[in-house]
Protein backbone atom coordinates (compact mmCIF):
# COMPACT_ATOMS: atom_id res chain seq x y z
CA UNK A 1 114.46 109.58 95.86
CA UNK A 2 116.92 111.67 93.75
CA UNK A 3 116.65 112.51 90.57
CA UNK A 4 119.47 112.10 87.62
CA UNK A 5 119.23 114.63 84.73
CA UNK A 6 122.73 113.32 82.55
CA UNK A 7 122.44 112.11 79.64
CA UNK A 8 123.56 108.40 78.42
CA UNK A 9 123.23 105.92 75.63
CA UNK A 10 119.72 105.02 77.18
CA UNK A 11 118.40 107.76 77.80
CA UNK A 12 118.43 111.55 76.53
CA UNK A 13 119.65 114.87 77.97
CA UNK A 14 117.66 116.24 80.71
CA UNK A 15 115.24 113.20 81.22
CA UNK A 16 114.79 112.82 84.96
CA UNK A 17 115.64 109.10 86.16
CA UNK A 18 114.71 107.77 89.45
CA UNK A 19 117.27 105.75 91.26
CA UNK A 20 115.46 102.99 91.90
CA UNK A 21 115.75 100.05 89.80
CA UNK A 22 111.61 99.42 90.22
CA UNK A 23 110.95 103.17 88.96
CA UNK A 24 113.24 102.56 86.39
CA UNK A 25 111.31 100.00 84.88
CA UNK A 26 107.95 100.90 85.34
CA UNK A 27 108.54 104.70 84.29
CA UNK A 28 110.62 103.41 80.92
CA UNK A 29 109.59 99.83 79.90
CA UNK A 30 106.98 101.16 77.57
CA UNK A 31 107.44 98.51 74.28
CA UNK A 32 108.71 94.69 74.70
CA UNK A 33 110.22 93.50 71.69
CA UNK A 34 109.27 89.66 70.18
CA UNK A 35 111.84 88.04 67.90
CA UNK A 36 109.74 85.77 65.54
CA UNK A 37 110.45 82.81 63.25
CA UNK A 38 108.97 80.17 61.27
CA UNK A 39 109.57 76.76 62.98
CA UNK A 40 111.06 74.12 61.37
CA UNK A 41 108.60 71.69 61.97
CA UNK A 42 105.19 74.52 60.29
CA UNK A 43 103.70 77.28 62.60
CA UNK A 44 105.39 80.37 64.12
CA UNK A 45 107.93 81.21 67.32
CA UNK A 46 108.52 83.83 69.53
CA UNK A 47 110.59 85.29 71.66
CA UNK A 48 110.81 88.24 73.99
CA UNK A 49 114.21 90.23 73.89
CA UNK A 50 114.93 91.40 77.66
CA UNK A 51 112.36 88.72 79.09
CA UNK A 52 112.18 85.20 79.70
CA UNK A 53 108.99 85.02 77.26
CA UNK A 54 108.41 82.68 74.97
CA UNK A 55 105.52 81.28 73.13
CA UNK A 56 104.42 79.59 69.64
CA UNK A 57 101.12 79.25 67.23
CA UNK A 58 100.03 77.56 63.62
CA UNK A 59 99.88 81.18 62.38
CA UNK A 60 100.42 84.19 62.98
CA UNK A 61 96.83 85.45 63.87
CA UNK A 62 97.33 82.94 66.47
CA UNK A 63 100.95 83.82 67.54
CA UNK A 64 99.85 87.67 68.28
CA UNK A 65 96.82 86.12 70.66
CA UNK A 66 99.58 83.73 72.16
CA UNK A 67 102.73 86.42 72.56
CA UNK A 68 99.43 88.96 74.44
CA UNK A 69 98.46 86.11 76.67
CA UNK A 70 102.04 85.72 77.85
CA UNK A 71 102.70 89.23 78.44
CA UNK A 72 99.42 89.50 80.25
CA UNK A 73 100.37 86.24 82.60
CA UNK A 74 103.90 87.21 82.67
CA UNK A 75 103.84 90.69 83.64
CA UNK A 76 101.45 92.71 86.61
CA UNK A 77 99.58 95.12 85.64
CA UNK A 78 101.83 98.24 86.54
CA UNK A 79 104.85 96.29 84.94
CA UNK A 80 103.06 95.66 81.37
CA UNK A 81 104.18 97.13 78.71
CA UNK A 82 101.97 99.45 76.57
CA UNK A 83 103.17 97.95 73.35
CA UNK A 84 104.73 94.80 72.41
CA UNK A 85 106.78 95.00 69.13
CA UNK A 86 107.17 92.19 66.64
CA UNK A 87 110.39 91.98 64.51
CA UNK A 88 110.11 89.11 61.44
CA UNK A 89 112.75 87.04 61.04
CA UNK A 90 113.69 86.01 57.49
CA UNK A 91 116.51 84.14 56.81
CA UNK A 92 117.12 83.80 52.81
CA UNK A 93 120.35 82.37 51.04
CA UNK A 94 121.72 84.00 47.99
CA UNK A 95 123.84 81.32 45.96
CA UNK A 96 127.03 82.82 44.22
């Protein structure tokens, strides 16, 4: 397998990237990122960016158990991710 040392707007000068779409994403898919909301109807949603992930909880104690659970099921072991990232999603109107 050859190597590829240019840089890009993923990756930085001089890292060395494996062709191969599998190395790719096992050397480099270190954090998955969960967009979560408040439902409409009380509790919490989430939503993996990248991955078809998706889960939802009364709180958020609960949604954190729930999102690890689906990473777990959704991913092998080699594939996980070593952290999963959780962005809050606040949407607030300002009246002029």
């Amino acid at each position: 397998m050859s190597a590829d040392t240019r840089a890009g707007p993923c990756r930085p000068p001089g890292v060395e990237w494996e062709r191969s779409t599998i190395a790719l994403r096992r050397r480099f898919v270190d954090e998955l990122i969960f967009e979560v909301e408040e439902a409409a109807e009380g509790g919490y949603t989430a939503r993996a960016l990248g991955a078809p992930i998706f889960t939802e909880a009364d709180d958020l104690e609960g949604l954190t158990e729930m999102i690890r659970d689906a990473v777990i099921c959704h991913n092998d072991e080699a594939d996980r991710p070593h952290v999963i990232r959780l962005h809050h999603v606040h949407d607030e109107l300002i009246p002029l």
